[in-house]
C-alpha atoms as a PDB file:
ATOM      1  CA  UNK A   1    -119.123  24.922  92.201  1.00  0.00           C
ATOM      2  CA  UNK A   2    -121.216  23.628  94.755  1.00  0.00           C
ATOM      3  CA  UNK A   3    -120.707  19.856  96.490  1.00  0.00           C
ATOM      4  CA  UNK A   4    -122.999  18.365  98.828  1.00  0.00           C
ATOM      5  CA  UNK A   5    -121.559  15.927 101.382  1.00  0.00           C
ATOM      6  CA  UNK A   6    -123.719  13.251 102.721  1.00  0.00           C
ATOM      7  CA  UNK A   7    -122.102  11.882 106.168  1.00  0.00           C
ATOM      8  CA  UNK A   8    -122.805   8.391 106.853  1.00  0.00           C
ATOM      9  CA  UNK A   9    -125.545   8.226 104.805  1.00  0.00           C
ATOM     10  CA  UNK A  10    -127.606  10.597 106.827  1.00  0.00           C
ATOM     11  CA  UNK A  11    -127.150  14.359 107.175  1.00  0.00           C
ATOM     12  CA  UNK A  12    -125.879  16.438 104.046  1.00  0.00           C
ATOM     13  CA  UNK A  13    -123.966  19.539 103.807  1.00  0.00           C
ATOM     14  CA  UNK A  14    -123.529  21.450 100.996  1.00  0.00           C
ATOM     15  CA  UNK A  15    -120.456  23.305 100.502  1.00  0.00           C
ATOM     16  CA  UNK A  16    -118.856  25.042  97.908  1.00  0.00           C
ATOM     17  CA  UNK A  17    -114.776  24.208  97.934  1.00  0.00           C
ATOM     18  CA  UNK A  18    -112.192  27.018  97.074  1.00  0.00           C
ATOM     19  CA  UNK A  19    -110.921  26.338  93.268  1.00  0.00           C
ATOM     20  CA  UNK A  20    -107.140  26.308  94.386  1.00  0.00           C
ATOM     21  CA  UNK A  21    -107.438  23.983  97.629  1.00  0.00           C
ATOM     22  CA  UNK A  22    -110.846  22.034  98.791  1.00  0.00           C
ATOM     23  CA  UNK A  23    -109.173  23.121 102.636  1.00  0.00           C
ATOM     24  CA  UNK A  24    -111.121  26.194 102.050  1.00  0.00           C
ATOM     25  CA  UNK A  25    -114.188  26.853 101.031  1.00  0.00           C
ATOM     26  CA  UNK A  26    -118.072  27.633 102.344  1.00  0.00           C
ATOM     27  CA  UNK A  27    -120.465  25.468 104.081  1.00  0.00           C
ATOM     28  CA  UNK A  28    -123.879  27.041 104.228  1.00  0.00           C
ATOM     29  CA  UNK A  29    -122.456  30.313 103.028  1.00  0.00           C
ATOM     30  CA  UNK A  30    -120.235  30.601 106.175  1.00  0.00           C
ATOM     31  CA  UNK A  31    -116.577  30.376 105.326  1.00  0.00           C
ATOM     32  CA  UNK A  32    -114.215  28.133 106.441  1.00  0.00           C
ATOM     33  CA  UNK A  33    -110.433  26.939 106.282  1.00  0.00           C
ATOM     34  CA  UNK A  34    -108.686  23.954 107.648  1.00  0.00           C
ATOM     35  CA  UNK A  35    -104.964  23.712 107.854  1.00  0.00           C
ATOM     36  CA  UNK A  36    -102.626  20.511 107.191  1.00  0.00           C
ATOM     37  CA  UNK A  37    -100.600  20.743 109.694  1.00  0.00           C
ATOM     38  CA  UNK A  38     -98.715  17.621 109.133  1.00  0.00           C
ATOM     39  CA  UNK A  39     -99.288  14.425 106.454  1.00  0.00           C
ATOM     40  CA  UNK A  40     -98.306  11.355 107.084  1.00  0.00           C
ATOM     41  CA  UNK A  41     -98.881   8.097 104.976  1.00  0.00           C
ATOM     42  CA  UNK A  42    -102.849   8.552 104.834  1.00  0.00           C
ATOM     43  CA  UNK A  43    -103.042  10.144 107.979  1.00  0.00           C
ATOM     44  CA  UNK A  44    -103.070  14.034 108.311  1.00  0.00           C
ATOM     45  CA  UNK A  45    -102.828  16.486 111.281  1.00  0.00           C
ATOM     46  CA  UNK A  46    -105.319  19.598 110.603  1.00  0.00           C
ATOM     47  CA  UNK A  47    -106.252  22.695 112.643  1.00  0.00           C
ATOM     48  CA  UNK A  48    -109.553  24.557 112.059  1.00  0.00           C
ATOM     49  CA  UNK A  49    -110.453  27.313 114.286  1.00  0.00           C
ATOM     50  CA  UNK A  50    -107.170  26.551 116.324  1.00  0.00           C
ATOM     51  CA  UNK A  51    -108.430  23.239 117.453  1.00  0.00           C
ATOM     52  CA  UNK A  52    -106.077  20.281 116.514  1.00  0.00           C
ATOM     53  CA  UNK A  53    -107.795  17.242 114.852  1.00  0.00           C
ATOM     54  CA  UNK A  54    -106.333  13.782 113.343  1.00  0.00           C
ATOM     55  CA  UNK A  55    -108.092  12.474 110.505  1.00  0.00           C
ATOM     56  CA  UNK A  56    -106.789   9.339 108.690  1.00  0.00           C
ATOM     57  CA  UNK A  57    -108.310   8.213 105.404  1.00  0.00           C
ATOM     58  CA  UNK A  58    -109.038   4.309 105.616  1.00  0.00           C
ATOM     59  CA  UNK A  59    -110.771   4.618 101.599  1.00  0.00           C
ATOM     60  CA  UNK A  60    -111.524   5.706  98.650  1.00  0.00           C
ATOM     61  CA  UNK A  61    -114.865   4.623  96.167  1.00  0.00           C
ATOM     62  CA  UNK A  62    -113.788   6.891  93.218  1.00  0.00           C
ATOM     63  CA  UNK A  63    -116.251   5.000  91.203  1.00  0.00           C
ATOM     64  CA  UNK A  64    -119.105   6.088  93.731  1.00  0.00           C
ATOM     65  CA  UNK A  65    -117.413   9.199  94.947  1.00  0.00           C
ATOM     66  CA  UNK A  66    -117.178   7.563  98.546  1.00  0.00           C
ATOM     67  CA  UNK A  67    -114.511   8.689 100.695  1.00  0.00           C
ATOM     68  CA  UNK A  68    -114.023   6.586 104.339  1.00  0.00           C
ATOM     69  CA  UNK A  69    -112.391   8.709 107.160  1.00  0.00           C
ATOM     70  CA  UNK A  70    -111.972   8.591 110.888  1.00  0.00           C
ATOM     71  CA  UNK A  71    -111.882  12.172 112.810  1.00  0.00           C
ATOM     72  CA  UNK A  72    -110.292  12.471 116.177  1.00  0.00           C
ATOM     73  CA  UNK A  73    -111.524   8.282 116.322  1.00  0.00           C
ATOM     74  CA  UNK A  74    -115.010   8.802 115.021  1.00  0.00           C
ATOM     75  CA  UNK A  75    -115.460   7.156 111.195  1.00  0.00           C
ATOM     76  CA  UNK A  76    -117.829   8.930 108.678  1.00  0.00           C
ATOM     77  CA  UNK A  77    -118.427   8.097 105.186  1.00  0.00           C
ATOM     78  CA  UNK A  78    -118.530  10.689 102.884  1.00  0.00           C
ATOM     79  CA  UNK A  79    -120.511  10.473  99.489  1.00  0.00           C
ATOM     80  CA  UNK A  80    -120.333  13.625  97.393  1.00  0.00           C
ATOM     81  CA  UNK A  81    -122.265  14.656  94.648  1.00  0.00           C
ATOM     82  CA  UNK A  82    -121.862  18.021  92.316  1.00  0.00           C
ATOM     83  CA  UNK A  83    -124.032  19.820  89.864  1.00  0.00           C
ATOM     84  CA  UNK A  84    -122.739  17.372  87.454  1.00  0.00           C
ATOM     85  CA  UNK A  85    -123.919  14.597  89.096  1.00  0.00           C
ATOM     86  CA  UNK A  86    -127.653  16.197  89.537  1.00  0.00           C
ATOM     87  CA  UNK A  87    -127.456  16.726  86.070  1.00  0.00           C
ATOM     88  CA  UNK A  88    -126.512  13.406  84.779  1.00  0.00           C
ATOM     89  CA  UNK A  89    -129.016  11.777  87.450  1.00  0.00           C
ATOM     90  CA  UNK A  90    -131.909  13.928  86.139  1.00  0.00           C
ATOM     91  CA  UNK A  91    -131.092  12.784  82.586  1.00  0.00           C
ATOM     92  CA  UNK A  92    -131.250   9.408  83.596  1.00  0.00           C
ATOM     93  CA  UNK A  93    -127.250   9.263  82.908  1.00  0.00           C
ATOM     94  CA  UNK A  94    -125.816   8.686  86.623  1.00  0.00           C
ATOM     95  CA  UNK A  95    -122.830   6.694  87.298  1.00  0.00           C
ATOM     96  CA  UNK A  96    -125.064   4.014  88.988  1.00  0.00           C
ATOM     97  CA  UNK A  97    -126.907   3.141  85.951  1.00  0.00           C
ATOM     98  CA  UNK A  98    -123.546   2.511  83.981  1.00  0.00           C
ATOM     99  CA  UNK A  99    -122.639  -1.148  84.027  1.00  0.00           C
ATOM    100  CA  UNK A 100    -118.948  -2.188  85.777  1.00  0.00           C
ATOM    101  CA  UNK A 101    -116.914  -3.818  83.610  1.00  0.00           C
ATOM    102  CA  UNK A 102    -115.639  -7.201  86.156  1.00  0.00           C
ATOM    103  CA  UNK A 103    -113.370  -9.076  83.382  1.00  0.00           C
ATOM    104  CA  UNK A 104    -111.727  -8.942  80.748  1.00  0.00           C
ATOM    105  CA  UNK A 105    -112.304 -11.388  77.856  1.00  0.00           C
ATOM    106  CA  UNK A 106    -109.814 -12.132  74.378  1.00  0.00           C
ATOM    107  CA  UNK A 107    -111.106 -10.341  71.461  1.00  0.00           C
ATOM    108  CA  UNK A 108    -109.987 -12.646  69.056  1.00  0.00           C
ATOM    109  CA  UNK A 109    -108.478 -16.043  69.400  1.00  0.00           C
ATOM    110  CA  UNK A 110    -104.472 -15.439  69.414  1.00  0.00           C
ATOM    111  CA  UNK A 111    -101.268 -16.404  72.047  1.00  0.00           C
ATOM    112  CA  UNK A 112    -100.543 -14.691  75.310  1.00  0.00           C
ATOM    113  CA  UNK A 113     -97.515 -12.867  74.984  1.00  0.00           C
ATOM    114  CA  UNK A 114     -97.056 -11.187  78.123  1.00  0.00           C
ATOM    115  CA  UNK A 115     -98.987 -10.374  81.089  1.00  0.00           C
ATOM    116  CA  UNK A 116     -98.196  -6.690  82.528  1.00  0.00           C
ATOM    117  CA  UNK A 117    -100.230  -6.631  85.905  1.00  0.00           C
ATOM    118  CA  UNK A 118    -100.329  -8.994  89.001  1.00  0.00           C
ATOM    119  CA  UNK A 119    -103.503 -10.013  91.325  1.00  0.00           C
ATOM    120  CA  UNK A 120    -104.326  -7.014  93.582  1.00  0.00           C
ATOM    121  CA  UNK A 121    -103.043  -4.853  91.323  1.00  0.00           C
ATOM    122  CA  UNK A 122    -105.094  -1.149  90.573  1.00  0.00           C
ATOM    123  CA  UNK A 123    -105.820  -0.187  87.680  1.00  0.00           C
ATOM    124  CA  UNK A 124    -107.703   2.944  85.804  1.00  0.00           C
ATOM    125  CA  UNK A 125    -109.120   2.977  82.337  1.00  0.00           C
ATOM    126  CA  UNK A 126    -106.994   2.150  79.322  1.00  0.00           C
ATOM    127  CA  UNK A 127    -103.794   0.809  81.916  1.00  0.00           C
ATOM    128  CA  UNK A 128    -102.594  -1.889  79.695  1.00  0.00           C
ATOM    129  CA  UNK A 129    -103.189  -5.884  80.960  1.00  0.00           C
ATOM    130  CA  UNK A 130    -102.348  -8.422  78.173  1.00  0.00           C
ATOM    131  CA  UNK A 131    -100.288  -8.786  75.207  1.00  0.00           C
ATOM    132  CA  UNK A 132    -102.146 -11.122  72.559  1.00  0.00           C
ATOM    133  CA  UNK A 133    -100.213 -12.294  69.575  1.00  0.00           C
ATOM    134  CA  UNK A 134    -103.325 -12.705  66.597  1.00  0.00           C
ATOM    135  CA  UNK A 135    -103.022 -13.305  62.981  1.00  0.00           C
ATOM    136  CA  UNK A 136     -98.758 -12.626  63.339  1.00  0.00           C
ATOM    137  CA  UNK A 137     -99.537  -8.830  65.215  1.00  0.00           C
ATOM    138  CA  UNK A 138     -99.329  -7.793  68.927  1.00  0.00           C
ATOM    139  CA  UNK A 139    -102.164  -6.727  70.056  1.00  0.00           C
ATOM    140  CA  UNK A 140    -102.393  -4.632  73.483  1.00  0.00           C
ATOM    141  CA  UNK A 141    -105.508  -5.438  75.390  1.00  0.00           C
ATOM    142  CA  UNK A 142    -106.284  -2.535  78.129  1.00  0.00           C
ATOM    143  CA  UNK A 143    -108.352  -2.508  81.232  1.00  0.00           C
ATOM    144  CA  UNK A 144    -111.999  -1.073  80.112  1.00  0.00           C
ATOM    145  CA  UNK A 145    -112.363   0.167  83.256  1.00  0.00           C
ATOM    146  CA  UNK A 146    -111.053   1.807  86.499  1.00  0.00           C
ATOM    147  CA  UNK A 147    -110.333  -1.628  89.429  1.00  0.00           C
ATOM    148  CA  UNK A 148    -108.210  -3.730  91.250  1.00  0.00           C
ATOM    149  CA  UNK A 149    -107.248  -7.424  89.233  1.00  0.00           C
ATOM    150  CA  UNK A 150    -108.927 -10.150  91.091  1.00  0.00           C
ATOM    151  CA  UNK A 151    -107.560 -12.582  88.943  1.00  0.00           C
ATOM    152  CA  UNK A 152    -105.495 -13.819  86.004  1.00  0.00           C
ATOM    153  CA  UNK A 153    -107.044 -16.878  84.147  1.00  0.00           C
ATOM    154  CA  UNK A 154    -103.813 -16.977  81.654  1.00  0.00           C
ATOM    155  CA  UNK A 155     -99.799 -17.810  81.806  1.00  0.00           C
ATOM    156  CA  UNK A 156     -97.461 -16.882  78.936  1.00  0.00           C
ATOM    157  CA  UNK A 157     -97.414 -19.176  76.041  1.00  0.00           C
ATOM    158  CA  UNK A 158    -101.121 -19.764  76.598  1.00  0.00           C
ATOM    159  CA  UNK A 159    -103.102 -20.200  73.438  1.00  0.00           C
ATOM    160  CA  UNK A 160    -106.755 -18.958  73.732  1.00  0.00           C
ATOM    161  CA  UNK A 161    -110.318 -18.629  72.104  1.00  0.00           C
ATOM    162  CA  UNK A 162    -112.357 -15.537  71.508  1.00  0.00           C
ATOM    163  CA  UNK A 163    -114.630 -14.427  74.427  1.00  0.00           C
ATOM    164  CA  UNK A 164    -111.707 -16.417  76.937  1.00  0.00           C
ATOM    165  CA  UNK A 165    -111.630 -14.397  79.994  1.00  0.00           C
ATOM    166  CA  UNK A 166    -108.423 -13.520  80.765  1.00  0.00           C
ATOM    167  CA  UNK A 167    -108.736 -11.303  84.097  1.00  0.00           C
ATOM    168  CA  UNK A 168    -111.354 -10.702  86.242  1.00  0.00           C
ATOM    169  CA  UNK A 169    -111.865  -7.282  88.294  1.00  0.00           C
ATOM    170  CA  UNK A 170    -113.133  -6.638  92.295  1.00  0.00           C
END
């Protein structure tokens, strides 16, 4: 499979990762390896071509397939984009046309059970949230999307209306 790599939004490279370990791979059909040396936290020691390097990941965009690093004290964003994504984009389908989901609002009108996540809190699709008690049955309501909770607009014992929102998403 072939990746291209645009570097802080500016020059791309397009290489083509090894299917056991994206250390190893091609860029412009020229191979190339890089070995961990050491990992620590988010910060990782590497050697490629015997040179010693220290690159420390400051974030991740899954959503936008952004990755923030710092090299040896220089930062570069990374975007990356596979055949997938060229396909989807052609067929008008790409991830930025999809709308993010930024709350989460009660289905129905019902009682708040229990709240399972905290502000700040990450979350990925289907992670459950909220516990709504409607019509005598619990009802599980799960994060629609992958984010981190911004807020929660509910307690326990909290009696609420259809289309309440109950947590909002950064």
């Amino acid at each position: 499979m072939k990746v291209i790599a645009k570097i802080n939004n500016n020059s791309s490279v397009e290489f083509s990762p090894d299917g056991k370990t994206p250390l190893k791979g091609s860029i412009s059909s020229e191979k190339f390896e890089i070995e961990m040396i050491q990992q620590k936290d988010k910060e990782l020691l590497i050697s490629r071509d015997g040179k010693k390097h220290i690159a420390r990941l400051l974030a991740i965009d899954s959503e936008n397939k952004t990755v923030t690093i710092k090299i040896d004290g220089d930062r570069f964003e990374v975007k990356l984009t596979d055949e997938y994504d060229v396909l989807l984009q052609s067929l008008g389908m790409d991830a930025a046309s999809t709308k993010k989901v930024n709350e989460l609002k009660a289905p129905m009108p019902g009682v708040v059970v229990d709240i399972v996540v905290g502000v700040g809190d990450s979350v990925v699709k289907d992670d459950p949230l909220v516990v709504l008690e409607a019509m005598k049955m619990e009802n599980m309501l799960k994060s629609p999307s992958e984010g981190v909770i911004k807020s929660i607009n509910i307690k326990k014992g909290d009696t609420v209306e259809k289309n309440r929102i109950l947590v909002n998403f950064k």
